[in-house]
ModelCIF file with pLDDT and N, C-alpha, C, O atoms, coordinates in Angstrom:
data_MODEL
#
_entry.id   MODEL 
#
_entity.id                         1 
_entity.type                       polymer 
_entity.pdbx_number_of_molecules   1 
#
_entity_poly.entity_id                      1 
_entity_poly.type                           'polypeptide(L)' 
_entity_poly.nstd_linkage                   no 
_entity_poly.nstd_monomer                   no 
_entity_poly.pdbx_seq_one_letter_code       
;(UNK)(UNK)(UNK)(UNK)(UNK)(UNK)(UNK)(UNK)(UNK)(UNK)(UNK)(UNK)(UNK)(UNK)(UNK)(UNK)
(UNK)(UNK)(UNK)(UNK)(UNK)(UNK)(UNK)(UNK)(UNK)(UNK)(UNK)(UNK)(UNK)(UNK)(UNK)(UNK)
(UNK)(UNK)(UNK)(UNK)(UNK)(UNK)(UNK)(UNK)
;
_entity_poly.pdbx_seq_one_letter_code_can   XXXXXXXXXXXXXXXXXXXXXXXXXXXXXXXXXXXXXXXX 
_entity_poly.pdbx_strand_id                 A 
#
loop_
_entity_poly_seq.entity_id 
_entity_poly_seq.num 
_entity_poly_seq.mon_id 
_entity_poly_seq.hetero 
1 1  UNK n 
1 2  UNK n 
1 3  UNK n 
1 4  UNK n 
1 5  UNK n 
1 6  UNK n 
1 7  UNK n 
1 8  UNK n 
1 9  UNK n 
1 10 UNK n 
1 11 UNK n 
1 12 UNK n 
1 13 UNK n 
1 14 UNK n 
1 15 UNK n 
1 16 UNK n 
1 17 UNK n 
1 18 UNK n 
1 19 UNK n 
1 20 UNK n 
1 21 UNK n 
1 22 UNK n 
1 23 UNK n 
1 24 UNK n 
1 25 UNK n 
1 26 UNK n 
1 27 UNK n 
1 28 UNK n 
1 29 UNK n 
1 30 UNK n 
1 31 UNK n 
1 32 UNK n 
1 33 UNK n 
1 34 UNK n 
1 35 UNK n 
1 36 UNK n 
1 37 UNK n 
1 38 UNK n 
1 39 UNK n 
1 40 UNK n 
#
_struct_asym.id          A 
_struct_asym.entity_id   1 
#
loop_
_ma_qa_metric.id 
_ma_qa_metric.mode 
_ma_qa_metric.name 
_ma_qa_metric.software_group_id 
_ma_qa_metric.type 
1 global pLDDT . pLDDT 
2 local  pLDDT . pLDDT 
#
_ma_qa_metric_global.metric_id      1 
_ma_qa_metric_global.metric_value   96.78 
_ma_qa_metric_global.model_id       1 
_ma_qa_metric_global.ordinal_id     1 
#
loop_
_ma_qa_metric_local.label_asym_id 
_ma_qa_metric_local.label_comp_id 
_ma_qa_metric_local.label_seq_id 
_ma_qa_metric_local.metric_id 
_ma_qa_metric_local.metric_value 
_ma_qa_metric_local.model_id 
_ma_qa_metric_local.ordinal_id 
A UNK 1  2 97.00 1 1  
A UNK 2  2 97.00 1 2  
A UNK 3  2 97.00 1 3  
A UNK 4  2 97.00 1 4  
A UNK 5  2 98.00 1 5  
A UNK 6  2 98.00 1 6  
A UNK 7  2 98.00 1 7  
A UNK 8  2 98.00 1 8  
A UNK 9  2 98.00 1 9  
A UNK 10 2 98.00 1 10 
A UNK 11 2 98.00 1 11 
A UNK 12 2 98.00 1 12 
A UNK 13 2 98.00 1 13 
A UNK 14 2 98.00 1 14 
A UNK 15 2 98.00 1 15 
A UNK 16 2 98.00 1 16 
A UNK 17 2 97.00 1 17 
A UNK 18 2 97.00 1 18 
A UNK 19 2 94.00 1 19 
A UNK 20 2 94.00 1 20 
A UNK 21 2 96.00 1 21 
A UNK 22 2 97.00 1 22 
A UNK 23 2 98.00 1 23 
A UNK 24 2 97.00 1 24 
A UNK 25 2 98.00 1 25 
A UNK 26 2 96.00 1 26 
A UNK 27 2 96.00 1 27 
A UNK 28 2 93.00 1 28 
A UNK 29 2 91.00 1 29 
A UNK 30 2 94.00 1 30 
A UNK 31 2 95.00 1 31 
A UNK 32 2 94.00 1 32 
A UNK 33 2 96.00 1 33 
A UNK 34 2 97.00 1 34 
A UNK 35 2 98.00 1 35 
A UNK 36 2 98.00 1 36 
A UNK 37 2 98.00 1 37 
A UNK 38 2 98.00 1 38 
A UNK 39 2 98.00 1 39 
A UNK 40 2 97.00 1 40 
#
loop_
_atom_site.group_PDB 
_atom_site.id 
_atom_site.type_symbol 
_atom_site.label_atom_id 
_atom_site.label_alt_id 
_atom_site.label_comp_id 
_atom_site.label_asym_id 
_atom_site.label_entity_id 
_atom_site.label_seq_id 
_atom_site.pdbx_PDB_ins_code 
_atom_site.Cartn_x 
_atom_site.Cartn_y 
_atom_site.Cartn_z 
_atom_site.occupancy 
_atom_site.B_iso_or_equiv 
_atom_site.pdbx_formal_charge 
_atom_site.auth_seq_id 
_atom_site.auth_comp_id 
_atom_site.auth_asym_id 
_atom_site.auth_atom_id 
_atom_site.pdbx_PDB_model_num 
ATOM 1   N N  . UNK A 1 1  ? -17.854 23.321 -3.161 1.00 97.00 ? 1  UNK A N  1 
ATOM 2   C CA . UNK A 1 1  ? -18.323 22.678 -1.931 1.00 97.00 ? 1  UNK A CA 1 
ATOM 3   C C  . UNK A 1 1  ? -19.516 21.790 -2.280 1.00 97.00 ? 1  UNK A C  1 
ATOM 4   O O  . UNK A 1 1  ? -20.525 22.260 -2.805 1.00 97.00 ? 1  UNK A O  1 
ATOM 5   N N  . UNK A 1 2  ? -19.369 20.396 -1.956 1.00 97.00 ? 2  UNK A N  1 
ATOM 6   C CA . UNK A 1 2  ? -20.328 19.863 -2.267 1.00 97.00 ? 2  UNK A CA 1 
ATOM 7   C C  . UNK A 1 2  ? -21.532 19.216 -1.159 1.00 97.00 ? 2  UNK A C  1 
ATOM 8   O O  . UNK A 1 2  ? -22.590 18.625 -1.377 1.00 97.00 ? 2  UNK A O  1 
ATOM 9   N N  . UNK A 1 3  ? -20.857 19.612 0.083  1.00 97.00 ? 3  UNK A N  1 
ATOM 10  C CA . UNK A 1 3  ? -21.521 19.585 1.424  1.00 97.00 ? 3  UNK A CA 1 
ATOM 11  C C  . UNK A 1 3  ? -21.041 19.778 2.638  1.00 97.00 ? 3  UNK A C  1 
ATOM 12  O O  . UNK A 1 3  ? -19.963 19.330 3.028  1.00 97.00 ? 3  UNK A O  1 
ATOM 13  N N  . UNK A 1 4  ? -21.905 20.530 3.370  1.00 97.00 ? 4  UNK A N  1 
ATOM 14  C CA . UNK A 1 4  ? -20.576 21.057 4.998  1.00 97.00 ? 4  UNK A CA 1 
ATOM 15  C C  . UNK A 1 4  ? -22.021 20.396 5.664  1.00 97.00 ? 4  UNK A C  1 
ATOM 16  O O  . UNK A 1 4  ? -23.088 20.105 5.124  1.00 97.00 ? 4  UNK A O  1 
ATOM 17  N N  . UNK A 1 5  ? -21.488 20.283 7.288  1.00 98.00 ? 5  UNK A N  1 
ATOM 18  C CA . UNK A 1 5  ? -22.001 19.877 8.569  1.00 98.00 ? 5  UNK A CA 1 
ATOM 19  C C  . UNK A 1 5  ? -21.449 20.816 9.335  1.00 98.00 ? 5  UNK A C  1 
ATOM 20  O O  . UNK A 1 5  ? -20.234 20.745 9.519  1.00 98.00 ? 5  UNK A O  1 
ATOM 21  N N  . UNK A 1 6  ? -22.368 22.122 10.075 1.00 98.00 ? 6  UNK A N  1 
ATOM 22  C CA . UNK A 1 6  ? -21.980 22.341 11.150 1.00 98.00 ? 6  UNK A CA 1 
ATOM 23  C C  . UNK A 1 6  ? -21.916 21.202 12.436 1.00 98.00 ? 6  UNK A C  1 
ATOM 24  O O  . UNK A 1 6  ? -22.863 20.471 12.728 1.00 98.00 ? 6  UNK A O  1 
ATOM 25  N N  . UNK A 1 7  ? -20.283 21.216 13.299 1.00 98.00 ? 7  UNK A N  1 
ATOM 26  C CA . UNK A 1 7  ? -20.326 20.356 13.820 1.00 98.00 ? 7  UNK A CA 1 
ATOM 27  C C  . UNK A 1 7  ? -19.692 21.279 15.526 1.00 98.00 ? 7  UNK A C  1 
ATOM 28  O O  . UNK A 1 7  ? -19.769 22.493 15.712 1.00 98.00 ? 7  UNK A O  1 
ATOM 29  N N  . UNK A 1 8  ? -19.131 20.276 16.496 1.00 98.00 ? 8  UNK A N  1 
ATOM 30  C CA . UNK A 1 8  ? -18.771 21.021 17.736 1.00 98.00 ? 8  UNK A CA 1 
ATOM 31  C C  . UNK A 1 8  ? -17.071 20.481 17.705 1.00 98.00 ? 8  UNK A C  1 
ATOM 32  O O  . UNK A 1 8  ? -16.457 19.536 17.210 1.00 98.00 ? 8  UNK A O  1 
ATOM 33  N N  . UNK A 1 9  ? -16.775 21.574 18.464 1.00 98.00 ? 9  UNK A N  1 
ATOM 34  C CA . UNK A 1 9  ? -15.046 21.207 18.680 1.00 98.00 ? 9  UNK A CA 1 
ATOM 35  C C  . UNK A 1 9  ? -14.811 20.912 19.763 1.00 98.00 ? 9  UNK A C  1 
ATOM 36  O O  . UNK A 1 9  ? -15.254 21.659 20.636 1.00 98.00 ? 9  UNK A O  1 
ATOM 37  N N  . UNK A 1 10 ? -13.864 19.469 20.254 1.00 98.00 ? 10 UNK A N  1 
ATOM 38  C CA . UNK A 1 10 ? -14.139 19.792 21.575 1.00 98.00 ? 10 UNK A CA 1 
ATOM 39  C C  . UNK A 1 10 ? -12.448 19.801 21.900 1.00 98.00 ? 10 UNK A C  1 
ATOM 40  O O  . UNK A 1 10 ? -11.512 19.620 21.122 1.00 98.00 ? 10 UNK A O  1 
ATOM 41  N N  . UNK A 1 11 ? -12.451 20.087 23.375 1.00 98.00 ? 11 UNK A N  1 
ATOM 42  C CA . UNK A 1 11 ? -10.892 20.499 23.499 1.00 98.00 ? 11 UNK A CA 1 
ATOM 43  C C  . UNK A 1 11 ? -9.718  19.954 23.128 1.00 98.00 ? 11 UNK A C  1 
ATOM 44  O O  . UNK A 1 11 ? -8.541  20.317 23.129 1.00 98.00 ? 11 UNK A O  1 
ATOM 45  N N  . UNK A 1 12 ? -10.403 18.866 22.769 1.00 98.00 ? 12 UNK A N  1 
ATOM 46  C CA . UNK A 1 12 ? -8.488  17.469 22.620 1.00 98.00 ? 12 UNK A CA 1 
ATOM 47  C C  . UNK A 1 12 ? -8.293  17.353 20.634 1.00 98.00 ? 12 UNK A C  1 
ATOM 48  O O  . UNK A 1 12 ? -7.607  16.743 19.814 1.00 98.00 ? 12 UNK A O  1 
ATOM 49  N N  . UNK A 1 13 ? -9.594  18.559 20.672 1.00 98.00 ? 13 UNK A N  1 
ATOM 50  C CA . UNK A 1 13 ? -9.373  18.571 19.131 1.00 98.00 ? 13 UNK A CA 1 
ATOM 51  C C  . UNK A 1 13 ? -10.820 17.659 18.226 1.00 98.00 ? 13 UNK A C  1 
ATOM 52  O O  . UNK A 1 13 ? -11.348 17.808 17.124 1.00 98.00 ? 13 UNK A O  1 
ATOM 53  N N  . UNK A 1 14 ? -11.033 16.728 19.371 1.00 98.00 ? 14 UNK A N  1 
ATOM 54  C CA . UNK A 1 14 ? -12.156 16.081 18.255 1.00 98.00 ? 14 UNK A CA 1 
ATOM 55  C C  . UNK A 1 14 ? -13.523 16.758 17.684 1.00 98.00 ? 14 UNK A C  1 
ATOM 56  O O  . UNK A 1 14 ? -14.244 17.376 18.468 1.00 98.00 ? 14 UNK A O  1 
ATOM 57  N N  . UNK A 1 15 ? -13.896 16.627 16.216 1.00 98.00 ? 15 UNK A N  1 
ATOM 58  C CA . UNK A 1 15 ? -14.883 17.384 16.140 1.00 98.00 ? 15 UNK A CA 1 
ATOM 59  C C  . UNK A 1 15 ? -15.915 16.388 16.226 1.00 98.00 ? 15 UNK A C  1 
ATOM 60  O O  . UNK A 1 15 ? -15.795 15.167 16.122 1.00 98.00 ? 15 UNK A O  1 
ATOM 61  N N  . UNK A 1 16 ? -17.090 17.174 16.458 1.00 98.00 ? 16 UNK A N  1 
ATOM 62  C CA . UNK A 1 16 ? -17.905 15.873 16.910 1.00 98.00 ? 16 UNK A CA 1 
ATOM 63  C C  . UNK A 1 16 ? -19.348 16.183 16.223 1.00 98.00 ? 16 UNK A C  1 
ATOM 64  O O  . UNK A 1 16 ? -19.610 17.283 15.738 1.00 98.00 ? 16 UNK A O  1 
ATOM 65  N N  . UNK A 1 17 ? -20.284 15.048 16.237 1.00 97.00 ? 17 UNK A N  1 
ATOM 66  C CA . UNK A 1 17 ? -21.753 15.809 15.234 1.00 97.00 ? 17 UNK A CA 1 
ATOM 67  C C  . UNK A 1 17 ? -22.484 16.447 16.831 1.00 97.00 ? 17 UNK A C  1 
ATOM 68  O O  . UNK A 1 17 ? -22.444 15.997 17.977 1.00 97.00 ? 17 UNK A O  1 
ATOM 69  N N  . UNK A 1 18 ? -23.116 17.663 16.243 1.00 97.00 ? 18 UNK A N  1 
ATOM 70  C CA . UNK A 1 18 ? -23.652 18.076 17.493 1.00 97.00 ? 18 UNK A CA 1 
ATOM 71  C C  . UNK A 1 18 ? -24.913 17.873 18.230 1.00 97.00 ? 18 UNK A C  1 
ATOM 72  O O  . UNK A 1 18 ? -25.379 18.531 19.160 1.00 97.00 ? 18 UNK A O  1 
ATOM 73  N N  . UNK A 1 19 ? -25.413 16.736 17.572 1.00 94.00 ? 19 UNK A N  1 
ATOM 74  C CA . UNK A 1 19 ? -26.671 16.179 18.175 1.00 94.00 ? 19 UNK A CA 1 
ATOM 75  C C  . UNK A 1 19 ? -26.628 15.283 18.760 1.00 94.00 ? 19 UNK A C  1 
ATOM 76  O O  . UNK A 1 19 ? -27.608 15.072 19.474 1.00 94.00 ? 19 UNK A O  1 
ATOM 77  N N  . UNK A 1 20 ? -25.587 14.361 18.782 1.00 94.00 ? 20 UNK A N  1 
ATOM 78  C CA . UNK A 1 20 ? -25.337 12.981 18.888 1.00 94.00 ? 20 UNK A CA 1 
ATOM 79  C C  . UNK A 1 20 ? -23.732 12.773 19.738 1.00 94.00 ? 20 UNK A C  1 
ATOM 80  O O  . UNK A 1 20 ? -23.633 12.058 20.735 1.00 94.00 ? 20 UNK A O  1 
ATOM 81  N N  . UNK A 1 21 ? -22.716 13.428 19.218 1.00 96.00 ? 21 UNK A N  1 
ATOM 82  C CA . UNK A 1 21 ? -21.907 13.695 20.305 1.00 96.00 ? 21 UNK A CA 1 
ATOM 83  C C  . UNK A 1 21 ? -20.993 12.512 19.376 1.00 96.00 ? 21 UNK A C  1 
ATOM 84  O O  . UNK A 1 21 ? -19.873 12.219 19.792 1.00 96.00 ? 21 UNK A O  1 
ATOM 85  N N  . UNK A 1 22 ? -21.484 11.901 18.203 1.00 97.00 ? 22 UNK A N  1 
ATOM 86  C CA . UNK A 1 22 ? -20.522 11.115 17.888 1.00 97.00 ? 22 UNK A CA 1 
ATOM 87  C C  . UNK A 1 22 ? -19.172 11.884 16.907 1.00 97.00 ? 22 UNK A C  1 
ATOM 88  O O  . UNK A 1 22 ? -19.353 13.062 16.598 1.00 97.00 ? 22 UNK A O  1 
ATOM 89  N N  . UNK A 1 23 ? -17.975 11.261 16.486 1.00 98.00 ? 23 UNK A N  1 
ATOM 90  C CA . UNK A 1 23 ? -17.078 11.714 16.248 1.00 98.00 ? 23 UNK A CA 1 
ATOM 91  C C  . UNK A 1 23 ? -16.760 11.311 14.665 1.00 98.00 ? 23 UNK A C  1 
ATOM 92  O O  . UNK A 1 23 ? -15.812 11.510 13.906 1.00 98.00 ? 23 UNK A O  1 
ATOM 93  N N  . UNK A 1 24 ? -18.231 10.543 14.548 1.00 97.00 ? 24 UNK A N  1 
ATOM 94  C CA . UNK A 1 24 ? -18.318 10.104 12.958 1.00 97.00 ? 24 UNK A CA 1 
ATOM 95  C C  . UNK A 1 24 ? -19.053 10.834 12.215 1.00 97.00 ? 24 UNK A C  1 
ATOM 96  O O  . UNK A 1 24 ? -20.194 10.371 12.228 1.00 97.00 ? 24 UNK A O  1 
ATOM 97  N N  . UNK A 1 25 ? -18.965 11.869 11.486 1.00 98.00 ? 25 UNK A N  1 
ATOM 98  C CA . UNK A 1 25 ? -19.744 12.797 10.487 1.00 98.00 ? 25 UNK A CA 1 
ATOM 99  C C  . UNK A 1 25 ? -20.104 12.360 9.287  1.00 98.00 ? 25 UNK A C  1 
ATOM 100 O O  . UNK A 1 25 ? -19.483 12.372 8.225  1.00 98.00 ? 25 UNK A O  1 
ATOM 101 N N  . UNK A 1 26 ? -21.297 11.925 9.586  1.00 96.00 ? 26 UNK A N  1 
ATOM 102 C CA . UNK A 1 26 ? -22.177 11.710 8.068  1.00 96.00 ? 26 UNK A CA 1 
ATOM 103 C C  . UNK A 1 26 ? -22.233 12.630 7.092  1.00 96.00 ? 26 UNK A C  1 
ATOM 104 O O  . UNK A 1 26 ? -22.263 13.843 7.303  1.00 96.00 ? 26 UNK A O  1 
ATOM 105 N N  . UNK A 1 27 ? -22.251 12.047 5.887  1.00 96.00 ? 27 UNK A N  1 
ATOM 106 C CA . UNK A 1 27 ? -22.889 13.165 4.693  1.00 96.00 ? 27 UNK A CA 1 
ATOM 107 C C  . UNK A 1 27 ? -23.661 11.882 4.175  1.00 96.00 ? 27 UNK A C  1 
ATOM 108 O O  . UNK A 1 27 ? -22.941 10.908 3.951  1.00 96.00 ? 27 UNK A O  1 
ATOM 109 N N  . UNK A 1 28 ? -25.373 11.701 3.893  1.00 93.00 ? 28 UNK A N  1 
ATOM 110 C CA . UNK A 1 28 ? -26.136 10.670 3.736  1.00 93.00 ? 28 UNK A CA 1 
ATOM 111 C C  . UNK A 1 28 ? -26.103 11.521 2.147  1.00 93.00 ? 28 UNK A C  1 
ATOM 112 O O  . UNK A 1 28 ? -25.371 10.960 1.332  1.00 93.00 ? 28 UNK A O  1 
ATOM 113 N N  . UNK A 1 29 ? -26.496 12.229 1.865  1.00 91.00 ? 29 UNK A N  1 
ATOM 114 C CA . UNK A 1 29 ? -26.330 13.014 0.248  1.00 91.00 ? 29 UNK A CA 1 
ATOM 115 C C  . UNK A 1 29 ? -25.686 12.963 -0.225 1.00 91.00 ? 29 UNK A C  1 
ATOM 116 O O  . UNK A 1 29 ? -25.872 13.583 -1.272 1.00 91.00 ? 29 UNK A O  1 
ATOM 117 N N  . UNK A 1 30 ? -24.038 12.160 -0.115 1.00 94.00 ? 30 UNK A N  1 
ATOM 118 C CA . UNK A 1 30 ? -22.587 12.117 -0.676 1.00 94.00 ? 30 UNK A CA 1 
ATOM 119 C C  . UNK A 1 30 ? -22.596 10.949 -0.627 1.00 94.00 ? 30 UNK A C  1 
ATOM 120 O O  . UNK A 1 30 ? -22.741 10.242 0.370  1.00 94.00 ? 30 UNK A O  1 
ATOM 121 N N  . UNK A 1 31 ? -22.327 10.422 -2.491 1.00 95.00 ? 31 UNK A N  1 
ATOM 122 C CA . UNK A 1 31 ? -22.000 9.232  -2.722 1.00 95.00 ? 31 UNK A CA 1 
ATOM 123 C C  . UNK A 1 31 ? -20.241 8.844  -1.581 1.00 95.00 ? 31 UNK A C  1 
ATOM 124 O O  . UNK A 1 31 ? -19.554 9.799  -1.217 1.00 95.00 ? 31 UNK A O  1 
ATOM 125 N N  . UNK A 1 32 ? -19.912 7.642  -1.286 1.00 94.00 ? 32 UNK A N  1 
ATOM 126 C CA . UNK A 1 32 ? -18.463 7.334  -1.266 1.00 94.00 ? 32 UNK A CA 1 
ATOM 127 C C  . UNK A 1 32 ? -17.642 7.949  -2.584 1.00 94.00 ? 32 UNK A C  1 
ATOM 128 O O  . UNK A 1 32 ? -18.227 8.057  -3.662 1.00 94.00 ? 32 UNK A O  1 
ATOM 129 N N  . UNK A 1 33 ? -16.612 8.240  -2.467 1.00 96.00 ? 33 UNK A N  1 
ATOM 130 C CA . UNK A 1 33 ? -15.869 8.718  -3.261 1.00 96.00 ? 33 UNK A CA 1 
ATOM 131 C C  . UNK A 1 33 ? -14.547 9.484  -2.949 1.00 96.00 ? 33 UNK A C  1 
ATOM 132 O O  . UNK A 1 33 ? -14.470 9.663  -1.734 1.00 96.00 ? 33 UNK A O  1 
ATOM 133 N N  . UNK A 1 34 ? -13.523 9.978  -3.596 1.00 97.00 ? 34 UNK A N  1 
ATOM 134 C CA . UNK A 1 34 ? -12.190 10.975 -2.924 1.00 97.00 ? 34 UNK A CA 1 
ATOM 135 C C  . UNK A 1 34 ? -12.973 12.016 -3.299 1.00 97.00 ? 34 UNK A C  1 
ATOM 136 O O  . UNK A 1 34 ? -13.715 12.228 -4.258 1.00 97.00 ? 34 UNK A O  1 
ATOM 137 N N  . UNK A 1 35 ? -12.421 13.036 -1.671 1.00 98.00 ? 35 UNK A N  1 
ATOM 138 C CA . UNK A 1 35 ? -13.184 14.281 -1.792 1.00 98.00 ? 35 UNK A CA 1 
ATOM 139 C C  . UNK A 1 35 ? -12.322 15.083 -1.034 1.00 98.00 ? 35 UNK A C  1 
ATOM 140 O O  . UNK A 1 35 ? -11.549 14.466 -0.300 1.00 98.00 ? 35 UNK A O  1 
ATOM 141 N N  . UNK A 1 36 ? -12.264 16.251 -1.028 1.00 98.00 ? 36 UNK A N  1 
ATOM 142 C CA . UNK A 1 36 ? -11.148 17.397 -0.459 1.00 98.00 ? 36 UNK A CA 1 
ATOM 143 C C  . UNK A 1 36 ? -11.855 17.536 1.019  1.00 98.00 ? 36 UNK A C  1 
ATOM 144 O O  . UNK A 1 36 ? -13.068 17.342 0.933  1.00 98.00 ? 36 UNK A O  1 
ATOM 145 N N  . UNK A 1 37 ? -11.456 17.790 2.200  1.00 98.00 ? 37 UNK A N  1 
ATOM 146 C CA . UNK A 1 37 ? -12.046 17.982 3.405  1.00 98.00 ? 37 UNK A CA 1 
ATOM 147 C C  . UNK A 1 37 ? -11.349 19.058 3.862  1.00 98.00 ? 37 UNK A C  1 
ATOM 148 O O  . UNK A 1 37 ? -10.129 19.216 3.892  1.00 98.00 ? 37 UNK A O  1 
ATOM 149 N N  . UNK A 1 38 ? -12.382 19.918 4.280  1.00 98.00 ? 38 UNK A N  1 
ATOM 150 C CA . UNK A 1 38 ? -12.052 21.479 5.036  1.00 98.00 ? 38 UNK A CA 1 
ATOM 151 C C  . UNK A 1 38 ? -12.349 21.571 6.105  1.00 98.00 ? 38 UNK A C  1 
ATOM 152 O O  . UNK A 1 38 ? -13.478 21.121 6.305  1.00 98.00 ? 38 UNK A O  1 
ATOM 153 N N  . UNK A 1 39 ? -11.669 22.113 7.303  1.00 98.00 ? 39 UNK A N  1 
ATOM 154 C CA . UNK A 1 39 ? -12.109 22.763 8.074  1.00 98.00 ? 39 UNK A CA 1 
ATOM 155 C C  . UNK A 1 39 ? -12.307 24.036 8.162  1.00 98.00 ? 39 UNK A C  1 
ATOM 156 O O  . UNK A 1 39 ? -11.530 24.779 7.563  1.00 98.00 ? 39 UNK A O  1 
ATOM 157 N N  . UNK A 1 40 ? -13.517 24.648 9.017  1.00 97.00 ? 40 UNK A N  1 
ATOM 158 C CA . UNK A 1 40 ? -13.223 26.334 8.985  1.00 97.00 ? 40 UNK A CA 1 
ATOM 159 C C  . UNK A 1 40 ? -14.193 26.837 10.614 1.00 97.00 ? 40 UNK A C  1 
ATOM 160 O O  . UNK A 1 40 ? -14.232 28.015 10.970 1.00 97.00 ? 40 UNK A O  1 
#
């Protein structure tokens, strides 16, 4: 794991950042690159 975001779920499925309500999840510490994505 090279970085998680607790984030919010909302009912239609979108996860969203939970401060901001947006549906775009930053990682500012993660170069661009291919990376495996988990949910849990």
């Amino acid at each position: 794991i090279l970085a998680r975001k607790a984030a919010l779920l909302e009912r239609d499925g979108d996860v969203i950042d939970a401060t901001t309500g947006s549906i775009d999840l930053s990682f500012p510490a993660l170069p661009m690159g291919n990376y495996f994505v988990a949910l849990r």
